[in-house]
C-alpha atoms as a PDB file:
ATOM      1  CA  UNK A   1     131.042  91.127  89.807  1.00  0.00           C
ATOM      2  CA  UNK A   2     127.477  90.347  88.196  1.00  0.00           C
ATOM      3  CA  UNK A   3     128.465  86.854  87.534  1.00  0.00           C
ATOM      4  CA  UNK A   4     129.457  86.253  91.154  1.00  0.00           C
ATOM      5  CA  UNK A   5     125.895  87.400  91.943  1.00  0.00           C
ATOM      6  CA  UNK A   6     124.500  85.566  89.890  1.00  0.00           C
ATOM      7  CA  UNK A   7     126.797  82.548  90.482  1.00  0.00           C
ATOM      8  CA  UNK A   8     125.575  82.864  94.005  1.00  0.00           C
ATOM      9  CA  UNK A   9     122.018  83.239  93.505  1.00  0.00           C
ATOM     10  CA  UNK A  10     122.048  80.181  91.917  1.00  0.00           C
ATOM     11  CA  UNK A  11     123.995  77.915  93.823  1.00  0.00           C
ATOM     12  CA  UNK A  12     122.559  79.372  97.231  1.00  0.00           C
ATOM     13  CA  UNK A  13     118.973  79.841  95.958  1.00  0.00           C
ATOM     14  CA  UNK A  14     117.513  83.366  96.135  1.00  0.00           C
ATOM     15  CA  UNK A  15     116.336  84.007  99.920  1.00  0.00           C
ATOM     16  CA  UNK A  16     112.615  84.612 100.595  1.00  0.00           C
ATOM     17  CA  UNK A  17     113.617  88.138 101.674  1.00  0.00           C
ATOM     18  CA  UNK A  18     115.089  88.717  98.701  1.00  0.00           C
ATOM     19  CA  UNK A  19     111.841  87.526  96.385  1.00  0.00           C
ATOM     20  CA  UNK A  20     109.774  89.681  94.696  1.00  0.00           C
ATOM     21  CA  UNK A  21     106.117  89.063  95.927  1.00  0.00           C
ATOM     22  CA  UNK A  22     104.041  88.019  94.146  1.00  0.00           C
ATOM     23  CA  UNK A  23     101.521  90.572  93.642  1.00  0.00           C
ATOM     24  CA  UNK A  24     101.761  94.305  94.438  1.00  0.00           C
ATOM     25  CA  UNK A  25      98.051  95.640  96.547  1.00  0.00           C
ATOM     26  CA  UNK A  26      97.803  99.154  96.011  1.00  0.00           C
ATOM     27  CA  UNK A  27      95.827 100.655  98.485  1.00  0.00           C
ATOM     28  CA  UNK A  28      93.761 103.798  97.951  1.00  0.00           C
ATOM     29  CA  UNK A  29      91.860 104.955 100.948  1.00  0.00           C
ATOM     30  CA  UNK A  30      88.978 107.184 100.824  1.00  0.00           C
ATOM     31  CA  UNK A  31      88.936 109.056 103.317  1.00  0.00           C
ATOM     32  CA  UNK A  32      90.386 108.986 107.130  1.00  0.00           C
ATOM     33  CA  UNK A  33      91.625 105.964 108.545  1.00  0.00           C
ATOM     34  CA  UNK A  34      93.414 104.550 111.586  1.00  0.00           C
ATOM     35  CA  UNK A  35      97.174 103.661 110.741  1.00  0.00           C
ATOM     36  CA  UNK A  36      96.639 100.761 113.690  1.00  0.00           C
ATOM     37  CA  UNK A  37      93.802  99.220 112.031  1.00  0.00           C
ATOM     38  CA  UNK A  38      95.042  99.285 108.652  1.00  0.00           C
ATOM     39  CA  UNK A  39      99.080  97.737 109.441  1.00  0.00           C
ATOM     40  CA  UNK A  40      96.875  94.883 110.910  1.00  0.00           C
ATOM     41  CA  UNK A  41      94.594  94.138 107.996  1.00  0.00           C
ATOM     42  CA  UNK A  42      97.799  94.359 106.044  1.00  0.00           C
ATOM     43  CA  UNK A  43      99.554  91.546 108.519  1.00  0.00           C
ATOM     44  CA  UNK A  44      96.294  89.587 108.478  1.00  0.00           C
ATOM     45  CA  UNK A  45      95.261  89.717 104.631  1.00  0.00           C
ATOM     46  CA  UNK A  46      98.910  88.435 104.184  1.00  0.00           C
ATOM     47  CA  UNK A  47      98.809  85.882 106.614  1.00  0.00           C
ATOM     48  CA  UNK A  48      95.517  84.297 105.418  1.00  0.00           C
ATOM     49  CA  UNK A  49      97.328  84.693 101.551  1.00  0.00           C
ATOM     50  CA  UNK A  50     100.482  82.912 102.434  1.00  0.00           C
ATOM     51  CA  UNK A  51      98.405  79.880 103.237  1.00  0.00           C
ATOM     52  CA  UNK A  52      97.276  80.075  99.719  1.00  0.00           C
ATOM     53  CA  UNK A  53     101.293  80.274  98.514  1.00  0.00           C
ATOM     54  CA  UNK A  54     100.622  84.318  97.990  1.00  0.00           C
ATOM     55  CA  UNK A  55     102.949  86.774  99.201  1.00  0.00           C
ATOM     56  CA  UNK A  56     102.292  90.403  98.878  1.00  0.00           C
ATOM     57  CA  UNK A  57     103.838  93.934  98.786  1.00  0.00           C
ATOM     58  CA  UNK A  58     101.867  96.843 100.140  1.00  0.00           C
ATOM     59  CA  UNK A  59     101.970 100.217  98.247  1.00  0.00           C
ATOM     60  CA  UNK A  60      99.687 103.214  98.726  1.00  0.00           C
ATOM     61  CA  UNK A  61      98.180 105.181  95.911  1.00  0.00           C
ATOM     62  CA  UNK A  62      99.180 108.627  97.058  1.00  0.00           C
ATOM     63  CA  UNK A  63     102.599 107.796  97.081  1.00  0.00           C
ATOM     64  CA  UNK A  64     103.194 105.694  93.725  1.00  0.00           C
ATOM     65  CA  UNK A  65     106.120 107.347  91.410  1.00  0.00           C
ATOM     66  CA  UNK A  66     105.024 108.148  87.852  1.00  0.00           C
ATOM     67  CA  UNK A  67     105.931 105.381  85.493  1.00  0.00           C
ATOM     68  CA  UNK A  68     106.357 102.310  88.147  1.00  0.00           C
ATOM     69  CA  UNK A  69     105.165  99.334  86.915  1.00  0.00           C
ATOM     70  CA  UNK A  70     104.269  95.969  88.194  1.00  0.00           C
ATOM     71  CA  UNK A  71     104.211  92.159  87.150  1.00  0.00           C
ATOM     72  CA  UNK A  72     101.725  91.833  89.435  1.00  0.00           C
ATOM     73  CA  UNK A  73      98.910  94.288  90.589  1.00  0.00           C
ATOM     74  CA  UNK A  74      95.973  94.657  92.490  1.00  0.00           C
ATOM     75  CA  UNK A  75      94.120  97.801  93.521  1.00  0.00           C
ATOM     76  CA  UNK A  76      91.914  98.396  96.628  1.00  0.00           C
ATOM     77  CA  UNK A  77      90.230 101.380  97.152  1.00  0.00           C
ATOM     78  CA  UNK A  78      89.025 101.366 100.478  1.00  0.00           C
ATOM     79  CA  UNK A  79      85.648 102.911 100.998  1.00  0.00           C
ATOM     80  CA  UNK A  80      84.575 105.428 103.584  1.00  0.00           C
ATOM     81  CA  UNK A  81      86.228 105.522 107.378  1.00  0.00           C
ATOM     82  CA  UNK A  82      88.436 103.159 108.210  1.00  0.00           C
ATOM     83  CA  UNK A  83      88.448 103.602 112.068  1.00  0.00           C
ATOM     84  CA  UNK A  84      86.660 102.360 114.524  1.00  0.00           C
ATOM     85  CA  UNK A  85      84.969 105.399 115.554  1.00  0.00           C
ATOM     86  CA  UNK A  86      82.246 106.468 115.066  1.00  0.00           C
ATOM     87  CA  UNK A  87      81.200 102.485 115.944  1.00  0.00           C
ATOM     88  CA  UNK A  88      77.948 102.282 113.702  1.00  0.00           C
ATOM     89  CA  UNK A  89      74.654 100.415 114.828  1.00  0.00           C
ATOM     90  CA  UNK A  90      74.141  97.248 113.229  1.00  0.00           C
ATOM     91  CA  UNK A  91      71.375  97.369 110.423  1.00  0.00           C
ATOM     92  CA  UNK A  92      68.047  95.232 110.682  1.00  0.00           C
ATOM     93  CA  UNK A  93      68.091  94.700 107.075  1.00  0.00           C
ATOM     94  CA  UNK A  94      70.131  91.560 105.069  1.00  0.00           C
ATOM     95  CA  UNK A  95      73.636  91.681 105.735  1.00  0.00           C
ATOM     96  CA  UNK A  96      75.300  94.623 103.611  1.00  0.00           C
ATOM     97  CA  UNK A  97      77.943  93.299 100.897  1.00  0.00           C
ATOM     98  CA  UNK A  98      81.465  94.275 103.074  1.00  0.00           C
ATOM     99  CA  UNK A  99      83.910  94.184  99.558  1.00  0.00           C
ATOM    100  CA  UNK A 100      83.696  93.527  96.060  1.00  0.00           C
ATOM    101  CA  UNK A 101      86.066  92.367  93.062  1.00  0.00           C
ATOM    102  CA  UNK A 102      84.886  94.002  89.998  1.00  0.00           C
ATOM    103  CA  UNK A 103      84.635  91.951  86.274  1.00  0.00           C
ATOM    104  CA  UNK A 104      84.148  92.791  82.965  1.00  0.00           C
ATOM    105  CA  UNK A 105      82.813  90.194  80.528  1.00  0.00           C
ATOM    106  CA  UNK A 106      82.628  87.426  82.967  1.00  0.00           C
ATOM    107  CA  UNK A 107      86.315  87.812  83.242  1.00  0.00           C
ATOM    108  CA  UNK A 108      87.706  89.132  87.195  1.00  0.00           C
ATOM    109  CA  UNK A 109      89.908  92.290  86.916  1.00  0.00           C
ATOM    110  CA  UNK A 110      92.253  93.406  89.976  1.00  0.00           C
ATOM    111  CA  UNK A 111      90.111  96.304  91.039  1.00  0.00           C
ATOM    112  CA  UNK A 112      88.728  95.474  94.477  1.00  0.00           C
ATOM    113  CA  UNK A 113      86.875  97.632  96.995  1.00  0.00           C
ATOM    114  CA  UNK A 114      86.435  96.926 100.870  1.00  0.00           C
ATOM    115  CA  UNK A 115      83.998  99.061 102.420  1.00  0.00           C
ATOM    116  CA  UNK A 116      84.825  99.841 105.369  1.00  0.00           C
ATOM    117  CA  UNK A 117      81.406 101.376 106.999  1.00  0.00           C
ATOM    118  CA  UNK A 118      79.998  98.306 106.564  1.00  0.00           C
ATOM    119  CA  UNK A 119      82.484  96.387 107.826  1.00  0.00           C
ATOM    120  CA  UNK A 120      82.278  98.846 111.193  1.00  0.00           C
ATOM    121  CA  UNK A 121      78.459  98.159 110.840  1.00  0.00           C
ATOM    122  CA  UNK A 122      78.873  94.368 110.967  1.00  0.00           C
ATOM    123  CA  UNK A 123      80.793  94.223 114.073  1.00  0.00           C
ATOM    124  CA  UNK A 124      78.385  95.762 115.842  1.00  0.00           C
ATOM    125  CA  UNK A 125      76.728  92.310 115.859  1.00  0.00           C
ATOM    126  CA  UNK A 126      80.343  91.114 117.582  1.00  0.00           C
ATOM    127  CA  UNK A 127      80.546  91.717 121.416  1.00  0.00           C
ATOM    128  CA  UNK A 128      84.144  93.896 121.067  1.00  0.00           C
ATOM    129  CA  UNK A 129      85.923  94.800 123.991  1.00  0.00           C
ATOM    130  CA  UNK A 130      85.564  98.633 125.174  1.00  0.00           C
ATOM    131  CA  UNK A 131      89.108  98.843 125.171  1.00  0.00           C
ATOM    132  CA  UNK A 132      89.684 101.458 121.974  1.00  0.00           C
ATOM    133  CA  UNK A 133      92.842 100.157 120.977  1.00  0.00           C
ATOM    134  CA  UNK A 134      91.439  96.202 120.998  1.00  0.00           C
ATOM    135  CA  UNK A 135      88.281  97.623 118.759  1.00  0.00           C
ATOM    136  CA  UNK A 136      91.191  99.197 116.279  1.00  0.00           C
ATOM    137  CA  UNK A 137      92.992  95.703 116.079  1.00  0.00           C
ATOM    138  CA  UNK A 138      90.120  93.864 115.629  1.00  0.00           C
ATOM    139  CA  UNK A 139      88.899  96.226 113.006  1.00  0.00           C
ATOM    140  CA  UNK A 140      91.939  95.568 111.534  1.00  0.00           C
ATOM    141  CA  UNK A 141      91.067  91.881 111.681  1.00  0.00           C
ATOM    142  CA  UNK A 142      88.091  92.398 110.048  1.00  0.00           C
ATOM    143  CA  UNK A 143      89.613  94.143 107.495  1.00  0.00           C
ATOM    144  CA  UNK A 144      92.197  92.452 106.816  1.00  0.00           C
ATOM    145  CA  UNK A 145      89.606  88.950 106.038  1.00  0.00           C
ATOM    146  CA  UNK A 146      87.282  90.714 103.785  1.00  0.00           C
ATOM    147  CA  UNK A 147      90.936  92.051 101.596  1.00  0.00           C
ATOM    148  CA  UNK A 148      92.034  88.472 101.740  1.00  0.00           C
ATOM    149  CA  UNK A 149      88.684  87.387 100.523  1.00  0.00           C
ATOM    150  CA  UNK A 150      89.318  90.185  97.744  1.00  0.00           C
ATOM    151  CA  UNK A 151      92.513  89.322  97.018  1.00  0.00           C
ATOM    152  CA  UNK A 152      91.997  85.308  96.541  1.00  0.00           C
ATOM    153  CA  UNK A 153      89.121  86.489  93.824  1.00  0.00           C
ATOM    154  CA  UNK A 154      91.928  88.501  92.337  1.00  0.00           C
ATOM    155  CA  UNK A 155      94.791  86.505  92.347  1.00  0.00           C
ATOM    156  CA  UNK A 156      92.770  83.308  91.671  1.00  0.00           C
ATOM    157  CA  UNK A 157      90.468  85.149  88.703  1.00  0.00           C
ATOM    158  CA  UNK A 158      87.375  83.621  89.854  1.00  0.00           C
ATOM    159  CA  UNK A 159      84.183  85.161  91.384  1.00  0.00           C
ATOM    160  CA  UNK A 160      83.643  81.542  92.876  1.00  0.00           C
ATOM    161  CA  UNK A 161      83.049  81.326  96.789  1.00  0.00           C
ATOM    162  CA  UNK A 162      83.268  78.178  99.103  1.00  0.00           C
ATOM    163  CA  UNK A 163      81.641  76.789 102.192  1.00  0.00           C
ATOM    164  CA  UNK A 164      83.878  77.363 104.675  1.00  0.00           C
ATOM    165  CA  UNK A 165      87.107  79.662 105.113  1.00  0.00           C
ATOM    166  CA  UNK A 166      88.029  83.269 104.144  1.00  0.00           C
ATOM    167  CA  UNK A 167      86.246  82.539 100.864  1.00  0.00           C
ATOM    168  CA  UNK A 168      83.227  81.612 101.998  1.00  0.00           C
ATOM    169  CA  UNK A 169      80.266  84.338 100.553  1.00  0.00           C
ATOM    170  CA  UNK A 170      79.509  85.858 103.719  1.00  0.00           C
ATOM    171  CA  UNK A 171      81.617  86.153 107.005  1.00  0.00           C
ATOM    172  CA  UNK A 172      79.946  86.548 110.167  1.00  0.00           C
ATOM    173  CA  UNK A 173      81.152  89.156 112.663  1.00  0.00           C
ATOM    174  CA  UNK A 174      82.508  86.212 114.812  1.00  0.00           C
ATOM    175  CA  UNK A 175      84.719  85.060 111.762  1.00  0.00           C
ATOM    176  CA  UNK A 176      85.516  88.588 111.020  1.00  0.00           C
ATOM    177  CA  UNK A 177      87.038  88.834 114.342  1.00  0.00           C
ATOM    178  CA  UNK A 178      87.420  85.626 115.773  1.00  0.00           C
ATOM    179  CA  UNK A 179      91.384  84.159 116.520  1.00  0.00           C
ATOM    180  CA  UNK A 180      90.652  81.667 113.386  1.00  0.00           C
ATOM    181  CA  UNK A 181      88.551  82.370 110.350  1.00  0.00           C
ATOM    182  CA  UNK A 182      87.835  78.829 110.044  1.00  0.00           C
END
């Protein structure tokens, strides 16, 4: 039976469904968070990353069996509340730093943060509907861009940013939340 599989896998060509992606994001939220806001920064961080050839595989921390193992991992730990509410003023000072890919020698590791306060913070700049549900999704938006942005350093080892895009060094709160990020 195995070599019918396998027979079949190859003249048939595995199905896209049935790949494993290509890098496992283990997420590890800090505190509370909105379940709306995070399932679309999950469907936009894997958007944006398909464009780069990425596909991805969601896991959370909490719920990670002793002993699994991955070919391919990176870990988010998502810093204070990620809801909408309470919706924090924007700052006066420089724009605050919304996520971060740690390194070690010059080298980039797959430990990531997003941060989400600040992120809240930053689209205080945006004019956001009052609807509370639109806020969540767009949240999730923003979210979702600044993992993507994350991610790419991961995934592509490089702390390098460009002009224009989801890798671009700093995202405005119109980008953050806009229809296109470009």
């Amino acid at each position: 039976m195995r070599h019918v599989i396998c027979a079949l896998s190859i003249l048939c060509g595995l199905s896209p469904a049935m790949q494993a992606a290509d890098v496992t994001v283990v997420l590890d939220f800090e505190a509370r968070h909105s379940e709306r806001a995070a399932a679309v920064m999950e469907l936009e961080a894997e958007r944006l990353l398909a464009d780069f050839g990425f596909s991805l595989e969601w896991r959370m921390l909490n719920r990670l069996a002793q002993g699994e193992s991955f070919s391919r991992l990176a870990v988010v730990k998502l810093k204070g509340r990620c809801e909408m509410a309470p919706f924090l003023p924007a700052s006066s000072e420089p724009p605050a730093r919304l996520g971060l890919t740690y390194s070690v020698d010059g080298r980039v590791i797959p430990f990531s943060e997003v941060k989400c306060d600040e992120v809240r913070a930053a689209l205080s700049l945006a004019h956001l509907a009052v609807n509370p549900e639109v806020r969540e999704v767009l949240f999730g938006r923003a979210l979702g861009r600044v993992m993507a942005h994350e991610l790419l350093h991961v995934l592509n080892r490089s702390d390098r940013h460009t002009k224009e895009g989801v890798t671009q060094k700093y995202l405005s709160a119109a980008r953050l939340t806009g229809d296109a990020i470009d």
